[in-house]
C-alpha atoms as a PDB file:
ATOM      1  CA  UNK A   1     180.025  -1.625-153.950  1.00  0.00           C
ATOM      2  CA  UNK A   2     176.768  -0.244-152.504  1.00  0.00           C
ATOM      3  CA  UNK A   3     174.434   2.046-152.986  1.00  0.00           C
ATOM      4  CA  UNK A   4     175.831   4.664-150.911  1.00  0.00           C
ATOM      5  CA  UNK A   5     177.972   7.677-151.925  1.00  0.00           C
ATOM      6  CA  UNK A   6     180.066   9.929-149.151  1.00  0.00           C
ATOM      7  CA  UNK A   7     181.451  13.333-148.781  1.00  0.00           C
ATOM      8  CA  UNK A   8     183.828  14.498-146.268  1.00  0.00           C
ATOM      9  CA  UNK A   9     183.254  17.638-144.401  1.00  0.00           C
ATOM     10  CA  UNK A  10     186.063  19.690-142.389  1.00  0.00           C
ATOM     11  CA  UNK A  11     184.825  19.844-138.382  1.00  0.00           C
ATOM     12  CA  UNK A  12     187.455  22.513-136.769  1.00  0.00           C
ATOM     13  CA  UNK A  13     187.476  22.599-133.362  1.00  0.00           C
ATOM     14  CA  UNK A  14     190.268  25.274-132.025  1.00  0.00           C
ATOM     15  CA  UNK A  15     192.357  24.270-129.146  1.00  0.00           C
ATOM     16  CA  UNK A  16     192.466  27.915-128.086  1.00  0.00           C
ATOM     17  CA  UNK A  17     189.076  28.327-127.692  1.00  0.00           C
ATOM     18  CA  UNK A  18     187.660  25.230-126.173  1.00  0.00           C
ATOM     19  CA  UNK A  19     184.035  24.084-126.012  1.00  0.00           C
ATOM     20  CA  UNK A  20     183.679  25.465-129.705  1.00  0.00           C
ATOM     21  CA  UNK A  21     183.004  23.128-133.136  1.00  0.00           C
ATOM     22  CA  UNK A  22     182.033  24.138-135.909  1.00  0.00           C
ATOM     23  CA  UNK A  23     181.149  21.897-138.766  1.00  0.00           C
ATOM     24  CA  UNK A  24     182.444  23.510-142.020  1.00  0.00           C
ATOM     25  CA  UNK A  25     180.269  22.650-145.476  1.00  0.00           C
ATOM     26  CA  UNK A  26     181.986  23.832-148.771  1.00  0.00           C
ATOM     27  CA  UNK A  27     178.852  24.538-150.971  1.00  0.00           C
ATOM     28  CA  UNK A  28     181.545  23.948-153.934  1.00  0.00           C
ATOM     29  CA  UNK A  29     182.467  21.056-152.869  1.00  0.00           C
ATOM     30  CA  UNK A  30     178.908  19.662-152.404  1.00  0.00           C
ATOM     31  CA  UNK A  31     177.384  20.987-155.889  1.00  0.00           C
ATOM     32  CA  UNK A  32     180.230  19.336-157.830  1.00  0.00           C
ATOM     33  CA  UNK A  33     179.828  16.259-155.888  1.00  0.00           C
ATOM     34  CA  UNK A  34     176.290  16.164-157.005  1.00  0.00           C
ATOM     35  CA  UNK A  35     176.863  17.829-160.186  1.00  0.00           C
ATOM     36  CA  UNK A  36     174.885  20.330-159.666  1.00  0.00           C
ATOM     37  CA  UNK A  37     173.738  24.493-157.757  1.00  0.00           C
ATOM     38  CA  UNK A  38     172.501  23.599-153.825  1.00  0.00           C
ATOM     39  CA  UNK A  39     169.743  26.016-154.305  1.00  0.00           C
ATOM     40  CA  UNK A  40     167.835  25.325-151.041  1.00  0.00           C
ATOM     41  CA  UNK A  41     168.906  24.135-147.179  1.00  0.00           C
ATOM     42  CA  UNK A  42     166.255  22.402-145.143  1.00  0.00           C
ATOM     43  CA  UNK A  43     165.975  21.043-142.021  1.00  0.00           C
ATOM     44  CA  UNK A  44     164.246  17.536-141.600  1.00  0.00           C
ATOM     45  CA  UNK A  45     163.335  16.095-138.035  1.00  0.00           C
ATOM     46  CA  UNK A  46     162.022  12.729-137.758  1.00  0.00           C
ATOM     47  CA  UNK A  47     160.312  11.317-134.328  1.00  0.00           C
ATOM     48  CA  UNK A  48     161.079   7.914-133.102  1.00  0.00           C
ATOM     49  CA  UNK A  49     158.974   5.496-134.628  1.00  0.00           C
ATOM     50  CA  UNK A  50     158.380   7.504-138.113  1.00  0.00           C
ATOM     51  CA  UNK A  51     159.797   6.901-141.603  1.00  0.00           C
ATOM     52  CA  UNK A  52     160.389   9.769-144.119  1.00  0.00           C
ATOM     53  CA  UNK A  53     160.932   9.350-147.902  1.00  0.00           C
ATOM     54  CA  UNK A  54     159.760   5.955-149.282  1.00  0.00           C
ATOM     55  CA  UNK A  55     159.781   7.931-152.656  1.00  0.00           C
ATOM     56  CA  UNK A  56     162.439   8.503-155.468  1.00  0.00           C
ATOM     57  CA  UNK A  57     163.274  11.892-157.642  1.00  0.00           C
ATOM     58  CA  UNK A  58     163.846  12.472-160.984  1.00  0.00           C
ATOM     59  CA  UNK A  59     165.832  15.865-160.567  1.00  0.00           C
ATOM     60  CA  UNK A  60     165.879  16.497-157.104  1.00  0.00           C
ATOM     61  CA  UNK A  61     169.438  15.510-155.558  1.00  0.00           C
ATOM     62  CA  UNK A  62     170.449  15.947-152.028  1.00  0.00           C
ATOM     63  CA  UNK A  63     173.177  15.849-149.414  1.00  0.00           C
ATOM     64  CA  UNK A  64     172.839  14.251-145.864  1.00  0.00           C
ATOM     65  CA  UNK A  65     173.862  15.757-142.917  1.00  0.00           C
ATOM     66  CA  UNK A  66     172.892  14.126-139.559  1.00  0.00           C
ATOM     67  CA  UNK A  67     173.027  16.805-136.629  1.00  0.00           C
ATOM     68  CA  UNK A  68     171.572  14.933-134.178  1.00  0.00           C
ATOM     69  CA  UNK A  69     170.239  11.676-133.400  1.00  0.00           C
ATOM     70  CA  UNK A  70     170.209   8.675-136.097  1.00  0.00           C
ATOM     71  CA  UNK A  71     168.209   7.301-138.805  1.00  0.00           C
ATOM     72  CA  UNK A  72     168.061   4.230-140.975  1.00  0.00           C
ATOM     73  CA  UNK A  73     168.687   5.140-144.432  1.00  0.00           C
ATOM     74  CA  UNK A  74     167.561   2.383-147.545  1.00  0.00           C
ATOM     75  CA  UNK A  75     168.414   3.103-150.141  1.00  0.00           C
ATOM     76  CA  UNK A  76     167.836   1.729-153.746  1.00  0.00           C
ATOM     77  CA  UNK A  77     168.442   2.661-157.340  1.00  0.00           C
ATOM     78  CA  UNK A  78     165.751   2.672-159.762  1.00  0.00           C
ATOM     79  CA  UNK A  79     167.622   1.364-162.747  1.00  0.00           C
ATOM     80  CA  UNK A  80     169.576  -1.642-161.503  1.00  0.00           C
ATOM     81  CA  UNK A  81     167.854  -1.656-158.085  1.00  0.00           C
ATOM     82  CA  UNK A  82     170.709  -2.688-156.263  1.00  0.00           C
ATOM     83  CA  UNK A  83     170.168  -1.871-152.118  1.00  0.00           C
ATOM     84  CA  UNK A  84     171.440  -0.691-149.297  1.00  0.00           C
ATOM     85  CA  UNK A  85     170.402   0.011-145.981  1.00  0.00           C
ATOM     86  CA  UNK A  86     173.154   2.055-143.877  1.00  0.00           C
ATOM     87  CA  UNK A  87     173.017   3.988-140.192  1.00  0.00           C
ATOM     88  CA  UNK A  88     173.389   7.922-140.910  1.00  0.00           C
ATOM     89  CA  UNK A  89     174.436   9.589-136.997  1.00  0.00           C
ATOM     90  CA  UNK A  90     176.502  12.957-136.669  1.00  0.00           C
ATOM     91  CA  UNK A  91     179.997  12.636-138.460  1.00  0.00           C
ATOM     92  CA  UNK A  92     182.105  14.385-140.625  1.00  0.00           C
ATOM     93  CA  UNK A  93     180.912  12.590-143.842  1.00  0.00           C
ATOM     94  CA  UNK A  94     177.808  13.942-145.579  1.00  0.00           C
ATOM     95  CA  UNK A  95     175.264  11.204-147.946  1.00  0.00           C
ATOM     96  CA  UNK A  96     175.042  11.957-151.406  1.00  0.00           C
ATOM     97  CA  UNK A  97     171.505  11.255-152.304  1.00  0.00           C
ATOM     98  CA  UNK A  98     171.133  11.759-156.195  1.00  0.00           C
ATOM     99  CA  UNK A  99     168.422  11.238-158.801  1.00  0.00           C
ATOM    100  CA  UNK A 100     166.784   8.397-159.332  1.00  0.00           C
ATOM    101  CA  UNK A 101     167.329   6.798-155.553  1.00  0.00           C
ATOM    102  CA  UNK A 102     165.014   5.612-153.714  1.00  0.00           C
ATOM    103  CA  UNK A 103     165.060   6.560-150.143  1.00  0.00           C
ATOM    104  CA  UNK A 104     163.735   6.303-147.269  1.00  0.00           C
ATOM    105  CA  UNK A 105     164.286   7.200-143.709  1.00  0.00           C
ATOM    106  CA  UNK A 106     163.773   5.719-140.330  1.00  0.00           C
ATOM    107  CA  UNK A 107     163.933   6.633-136.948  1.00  0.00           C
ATOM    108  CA  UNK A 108     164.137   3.455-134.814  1.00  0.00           C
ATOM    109  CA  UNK A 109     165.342   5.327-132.069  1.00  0.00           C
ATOM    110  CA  UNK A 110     163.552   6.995-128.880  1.00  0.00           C
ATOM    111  CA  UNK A 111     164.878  10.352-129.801  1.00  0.00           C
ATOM    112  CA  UNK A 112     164.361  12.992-132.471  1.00  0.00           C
ATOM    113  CA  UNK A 113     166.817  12.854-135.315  1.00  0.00           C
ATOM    114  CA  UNK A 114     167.794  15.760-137.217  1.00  0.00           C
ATOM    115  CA  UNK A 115     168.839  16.159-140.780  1.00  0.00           C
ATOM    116  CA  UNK A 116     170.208  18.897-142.588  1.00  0.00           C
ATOM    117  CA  UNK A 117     169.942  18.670-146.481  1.00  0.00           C
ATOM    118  CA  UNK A 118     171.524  20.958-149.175  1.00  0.00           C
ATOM    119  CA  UNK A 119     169.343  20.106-152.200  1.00  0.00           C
ATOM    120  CA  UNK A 120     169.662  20.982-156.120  1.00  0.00           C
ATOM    121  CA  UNK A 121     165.348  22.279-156.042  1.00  0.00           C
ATOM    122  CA  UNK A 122     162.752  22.512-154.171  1.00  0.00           C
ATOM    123  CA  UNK A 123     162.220  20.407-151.649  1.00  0.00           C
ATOM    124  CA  UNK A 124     158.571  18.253-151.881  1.00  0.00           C
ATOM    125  CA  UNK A 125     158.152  19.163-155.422  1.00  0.00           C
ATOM    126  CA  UNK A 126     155.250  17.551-156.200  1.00  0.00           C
ATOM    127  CA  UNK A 127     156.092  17.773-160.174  1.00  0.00           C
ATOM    128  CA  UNK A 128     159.300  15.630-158.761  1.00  0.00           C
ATOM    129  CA  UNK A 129     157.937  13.420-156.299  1.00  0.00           C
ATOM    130  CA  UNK A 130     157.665  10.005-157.610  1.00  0.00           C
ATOM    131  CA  UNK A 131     156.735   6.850-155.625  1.00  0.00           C
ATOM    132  CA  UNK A 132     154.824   4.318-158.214  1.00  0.00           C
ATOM    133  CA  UNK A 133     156.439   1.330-158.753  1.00  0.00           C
ATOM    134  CA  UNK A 134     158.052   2.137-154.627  1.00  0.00           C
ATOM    135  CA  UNK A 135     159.097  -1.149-153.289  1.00  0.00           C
ATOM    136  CA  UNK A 136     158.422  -1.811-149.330  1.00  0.00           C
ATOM    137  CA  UNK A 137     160.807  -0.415-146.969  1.00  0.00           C
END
């Protein structure tokens, strides 16, 4: 089955007034696909060559969107640690990233890659930051 969990997003882009797209995020929609508030929106650019994450959260839950660019996302839950390692770019399908996940994110690219993330807290918590017991992306 995977690791990974999806969320479709609407992207309307009006005939009458071309050259315009907006991406449209229902916050609802989101927060009961995570079960639970978005109470922050972040920004997170990665550099070619880097990796962000390699850590896990006990409350902290997230949604993926890629605006630009692409990363390589590996995932892997902490209870039954079953993996996956999937290609986020721009789409219309956001990644549900929930507790208790391992992630980690990689730009293999020679570009910048851009994430947006609606998260349940604060992101970098360091009360909720967990990476003992981290296996080797």
């Amino acid at each position: 089955m995977g690791c990974a969990k999806w969320l479709e997003f609407k992207i309307d882009e009006d005939p009458k007034k071309p050259g315009r797209r907006q991406e449209v995020f229902d916050l609802k929609a989101i927060e009961k696909a995570l079960g639970a508030p978005i109470t922050h929106v972040y920004s997170n650019e990665i550099q070619p060559g880097a990796t962000a994450g390699m850590h896990y959260h006990k409350a902290h839950q997230v949604a993926v969107w890629m605006r630009e660019g692409e990363i390589e996302m590996t995932l892997e839950d902490v209870r039954t640690h079953e993996r996956e390692v999937i290609v986020l770019k721009p789409g219309n399908k956001l990644l549900l990233v929930p507790a208790l996940m391992y992630h980690a994110a990689s730009n293999k690219t020679d570009k910048p890659a851009l994430a947006i993330m609606f998260a349940t807290s604060i992101p970098r918590d360091p009360n909720d930051d967990w990476h003992k017991g981290c296996l080797s992306f």
